[in-house]
Structure formats: structure tokens, C-alpha cells
N, C-alpha and C. Protein backbone atom coordinates (compact mmCIF):
# COMPACT_ATOMS: atom_id res chain seq x y z
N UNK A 1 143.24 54.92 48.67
CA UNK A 1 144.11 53.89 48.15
C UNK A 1 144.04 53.92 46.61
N UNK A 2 145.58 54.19 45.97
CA UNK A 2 145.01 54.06 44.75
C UNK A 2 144.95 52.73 43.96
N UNK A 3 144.08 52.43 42.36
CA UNK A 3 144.02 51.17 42.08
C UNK A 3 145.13 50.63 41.30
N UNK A 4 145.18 48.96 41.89
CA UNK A 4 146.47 48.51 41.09
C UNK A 4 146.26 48.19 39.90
N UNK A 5 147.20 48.59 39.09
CA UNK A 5 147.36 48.32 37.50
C UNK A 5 148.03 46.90 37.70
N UNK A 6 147.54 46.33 36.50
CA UNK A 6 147.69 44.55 36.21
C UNK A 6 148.42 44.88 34.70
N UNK A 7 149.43 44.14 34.80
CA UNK A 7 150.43 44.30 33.31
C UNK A 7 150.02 43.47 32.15
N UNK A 8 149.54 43.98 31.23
CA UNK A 8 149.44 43.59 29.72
C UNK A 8 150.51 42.41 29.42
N UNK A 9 150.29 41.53 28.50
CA UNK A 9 150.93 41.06 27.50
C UNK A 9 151.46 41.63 26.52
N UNK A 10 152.48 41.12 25.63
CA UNK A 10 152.67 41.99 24.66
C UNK A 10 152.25 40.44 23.75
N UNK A 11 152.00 40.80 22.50
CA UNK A 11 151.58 40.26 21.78
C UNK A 11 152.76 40.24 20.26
N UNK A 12 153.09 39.83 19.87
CA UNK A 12 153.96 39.93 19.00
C UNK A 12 153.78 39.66 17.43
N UNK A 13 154.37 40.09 16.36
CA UNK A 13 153.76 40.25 14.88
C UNK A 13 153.69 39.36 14.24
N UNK A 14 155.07 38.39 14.60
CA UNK A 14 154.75 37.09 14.00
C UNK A 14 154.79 36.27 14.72
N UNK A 15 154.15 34.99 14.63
CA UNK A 15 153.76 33.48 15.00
C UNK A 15 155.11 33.02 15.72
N UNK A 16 155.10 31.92 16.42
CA UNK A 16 156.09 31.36 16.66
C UNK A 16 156.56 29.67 15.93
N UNK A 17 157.17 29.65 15.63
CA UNK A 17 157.33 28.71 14.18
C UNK A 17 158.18 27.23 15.23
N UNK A 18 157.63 27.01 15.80
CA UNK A 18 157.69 25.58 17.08
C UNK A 18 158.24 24.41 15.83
N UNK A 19 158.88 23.99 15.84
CA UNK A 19 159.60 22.56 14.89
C UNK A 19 160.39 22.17 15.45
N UNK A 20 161.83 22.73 16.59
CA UNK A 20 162.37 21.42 17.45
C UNK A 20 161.93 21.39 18.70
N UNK A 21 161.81 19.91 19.36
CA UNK A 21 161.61 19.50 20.68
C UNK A 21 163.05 19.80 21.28
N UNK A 22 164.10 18.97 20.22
CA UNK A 22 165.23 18.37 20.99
C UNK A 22 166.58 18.36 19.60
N UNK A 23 166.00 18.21 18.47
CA UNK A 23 166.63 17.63 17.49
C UNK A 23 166.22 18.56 16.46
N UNK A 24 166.82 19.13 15.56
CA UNK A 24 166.83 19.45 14.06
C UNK A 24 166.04 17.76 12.92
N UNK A 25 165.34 16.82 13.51
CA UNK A 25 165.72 15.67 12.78
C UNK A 25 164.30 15.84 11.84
N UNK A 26 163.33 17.20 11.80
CA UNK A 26 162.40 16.93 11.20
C UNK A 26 162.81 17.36 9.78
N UNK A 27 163.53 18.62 9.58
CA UNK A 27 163.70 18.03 8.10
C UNK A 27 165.19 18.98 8.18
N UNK A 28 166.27 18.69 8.12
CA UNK A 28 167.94 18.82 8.15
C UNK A 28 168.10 20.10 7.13
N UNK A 29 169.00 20.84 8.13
CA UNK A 29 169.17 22.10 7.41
C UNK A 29 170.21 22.51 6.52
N UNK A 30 169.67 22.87 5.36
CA UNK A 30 170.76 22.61 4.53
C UNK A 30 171.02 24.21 3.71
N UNK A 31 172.42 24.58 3.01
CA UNK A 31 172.43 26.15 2.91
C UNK A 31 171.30 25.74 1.48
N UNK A 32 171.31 24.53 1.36
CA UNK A 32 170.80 24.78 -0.53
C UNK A 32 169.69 25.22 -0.68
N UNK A 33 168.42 24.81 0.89
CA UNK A 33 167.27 24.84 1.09
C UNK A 33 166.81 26.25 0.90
N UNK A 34 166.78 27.16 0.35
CA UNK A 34 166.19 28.32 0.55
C UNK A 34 164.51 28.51 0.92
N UNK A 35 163.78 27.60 0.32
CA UNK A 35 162.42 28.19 0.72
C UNK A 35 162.23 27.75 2.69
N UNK A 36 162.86 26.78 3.13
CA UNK A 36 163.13 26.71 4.08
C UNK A 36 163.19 27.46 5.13
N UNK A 37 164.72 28.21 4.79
CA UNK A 37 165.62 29.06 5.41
C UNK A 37 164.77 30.82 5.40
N UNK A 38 164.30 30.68 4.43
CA UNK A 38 163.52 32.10 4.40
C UNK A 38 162.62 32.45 5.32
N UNK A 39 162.21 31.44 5.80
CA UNK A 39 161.12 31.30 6.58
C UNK A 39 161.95 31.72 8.59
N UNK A 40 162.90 31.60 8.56
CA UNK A 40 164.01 31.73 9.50
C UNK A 40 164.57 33.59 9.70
N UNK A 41 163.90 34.55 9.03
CA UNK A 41 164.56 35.36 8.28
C UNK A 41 163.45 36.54 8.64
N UNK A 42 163.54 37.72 8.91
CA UNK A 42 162.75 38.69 8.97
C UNK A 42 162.50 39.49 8.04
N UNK A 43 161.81 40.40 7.51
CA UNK A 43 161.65 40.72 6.28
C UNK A 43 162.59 41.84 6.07
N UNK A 44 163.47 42.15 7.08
CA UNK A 44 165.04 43.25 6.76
C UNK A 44 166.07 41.81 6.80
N UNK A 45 165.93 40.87 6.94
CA UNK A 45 166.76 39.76 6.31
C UNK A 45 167.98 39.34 7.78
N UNK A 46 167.39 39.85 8.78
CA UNK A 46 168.28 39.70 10.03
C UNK A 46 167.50 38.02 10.03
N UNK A 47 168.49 36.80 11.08
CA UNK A 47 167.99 35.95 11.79
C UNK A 47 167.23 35.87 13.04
N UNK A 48 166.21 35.02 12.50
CA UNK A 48 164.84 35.15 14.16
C UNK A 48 165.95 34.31 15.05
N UNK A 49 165.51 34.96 16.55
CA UNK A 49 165.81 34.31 17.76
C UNK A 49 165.45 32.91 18.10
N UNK A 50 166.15 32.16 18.89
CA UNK A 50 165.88 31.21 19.61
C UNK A 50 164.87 31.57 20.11
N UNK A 51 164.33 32.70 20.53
CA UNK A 51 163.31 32.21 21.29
C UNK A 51 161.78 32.45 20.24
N UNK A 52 162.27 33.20 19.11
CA UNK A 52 160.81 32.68 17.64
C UNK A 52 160.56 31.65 17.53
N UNK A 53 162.05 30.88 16.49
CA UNK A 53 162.23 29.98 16.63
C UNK A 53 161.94 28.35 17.26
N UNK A 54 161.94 28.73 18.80
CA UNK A 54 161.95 27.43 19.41
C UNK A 54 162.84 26.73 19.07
N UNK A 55 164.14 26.70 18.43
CA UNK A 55 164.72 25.77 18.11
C UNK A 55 165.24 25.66 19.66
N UNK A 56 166.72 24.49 20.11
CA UNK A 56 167.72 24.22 20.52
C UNK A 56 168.83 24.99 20.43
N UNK A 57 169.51 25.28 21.68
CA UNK A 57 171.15 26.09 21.56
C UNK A 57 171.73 25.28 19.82
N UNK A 58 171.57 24.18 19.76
CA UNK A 58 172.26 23.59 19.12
C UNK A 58 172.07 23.43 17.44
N UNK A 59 170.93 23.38 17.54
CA UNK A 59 169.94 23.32 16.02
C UNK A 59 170.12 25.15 15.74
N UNK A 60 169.82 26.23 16.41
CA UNK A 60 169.86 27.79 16.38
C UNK A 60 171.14 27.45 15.56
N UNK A 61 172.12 27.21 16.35
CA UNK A 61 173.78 27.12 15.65
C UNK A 61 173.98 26.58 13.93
N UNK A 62 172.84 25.16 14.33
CA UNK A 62 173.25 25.17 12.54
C UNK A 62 172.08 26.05 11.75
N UNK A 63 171.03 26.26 11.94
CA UNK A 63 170.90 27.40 11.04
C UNK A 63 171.52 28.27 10.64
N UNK A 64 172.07 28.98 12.08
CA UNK A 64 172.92 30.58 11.65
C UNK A 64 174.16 29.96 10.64
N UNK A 65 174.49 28.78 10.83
CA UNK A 65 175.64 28.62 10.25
C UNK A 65 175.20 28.26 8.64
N UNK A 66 173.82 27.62 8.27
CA UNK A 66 173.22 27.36 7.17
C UNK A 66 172.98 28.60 6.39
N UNK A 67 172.52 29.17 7.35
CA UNK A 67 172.01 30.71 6.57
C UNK A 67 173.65 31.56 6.13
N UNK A 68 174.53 31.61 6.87
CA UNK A 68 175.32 32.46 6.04
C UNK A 68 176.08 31.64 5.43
N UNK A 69 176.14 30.66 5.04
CA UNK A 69 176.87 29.84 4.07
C UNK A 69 175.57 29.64 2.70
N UNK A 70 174.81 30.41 3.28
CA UNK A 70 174.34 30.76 1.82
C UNK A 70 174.31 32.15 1.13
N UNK A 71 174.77 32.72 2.27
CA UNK A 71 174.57 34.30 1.78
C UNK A 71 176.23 34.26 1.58
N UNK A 72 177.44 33.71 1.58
CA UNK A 72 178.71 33.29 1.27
C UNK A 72 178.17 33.12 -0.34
N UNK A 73 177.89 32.10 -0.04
CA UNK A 73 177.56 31.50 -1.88
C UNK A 73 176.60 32.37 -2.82
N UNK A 74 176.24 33.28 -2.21
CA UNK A 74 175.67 34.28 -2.65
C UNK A 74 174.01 34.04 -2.88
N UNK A 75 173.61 32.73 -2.48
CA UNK A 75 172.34 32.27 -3.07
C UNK A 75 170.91 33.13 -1.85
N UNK A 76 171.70 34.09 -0.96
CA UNK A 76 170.75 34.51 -0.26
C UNK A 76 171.27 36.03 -0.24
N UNK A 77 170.59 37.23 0.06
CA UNK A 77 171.01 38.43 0.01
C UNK A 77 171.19 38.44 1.68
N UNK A 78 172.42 39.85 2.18
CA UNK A 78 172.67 40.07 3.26
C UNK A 78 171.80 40.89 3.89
N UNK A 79 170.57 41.88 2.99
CA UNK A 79 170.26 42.63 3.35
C UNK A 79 168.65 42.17 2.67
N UNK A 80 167.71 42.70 3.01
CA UNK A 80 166.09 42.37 2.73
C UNK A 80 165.84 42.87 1.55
């Protein structure tokens, strides 16, 4: 009989950055916020997932929408 292999975890590089339960209401996302928003951001400058994140379907939405209304206004780069 041969022996069964038991599946690993994967472990991942960065932390998971937990701030909504339910609500965006801990501190409101705004495009002006950059030290904020950076933190939202991978170091090639793509947006972290809902599931890094932890945000809400709903709160995810206004970030993405925070974040490129700053890279619109130019106050954020498109690329890392």
C-alpha cells in the first residue's frame, strides 16, 4: 500500500491587511489619500484582491474606483 501524501499550505508573501467587517467606515477612501491607498497596491502597482484585502464586494469597488481616480489625476503612477 502506498503512503498518503497530506497537502501543504501555501503560505503567502504578504500579510493580509483585515480593516472591513461590513463597512469602509474605519477611515473613508479618498483618491487624495495616497499613503493610504499605497498600501492597497503591489509593488508592480497592480490592485490587491478582495480576498488580501478582506474588504466587502462593495468597499473593493470604492477603492478600485479611488485608486484610479488618482492615477487619472495623475497623483499615482500606472505602473510600479
Amino acid at each position: 500500500m502506498a503512503p498518503k501524501f497530506k497537502k501543504k499550505k501555501r503560505k503567502t508573501g504578504r500579510p493580509l491587511i483585515k480593516l472591513c467587517s461590513r463597512g469602509c467606515a474605519d477611515r473613508p477612501l479618498d483618491y487624495k489619500d495616497l499613503e493610504h491607498l499605497e498600501t492597497y497596491l503591489t509593488p508592480q502597482g497592480q490592485i490587491l484582491s478582495r480576498r488580501r484585502t478582506g474588504y466587502s464586494a462593495k468597499c473593493q469597488r470604492d477603492l478600485k474606483r479611488a485608486i484610479k481616480r488618482a492615477r487619472h489625476m495623475a497623483l499615482m503612477p500606472f505602473v510600479g
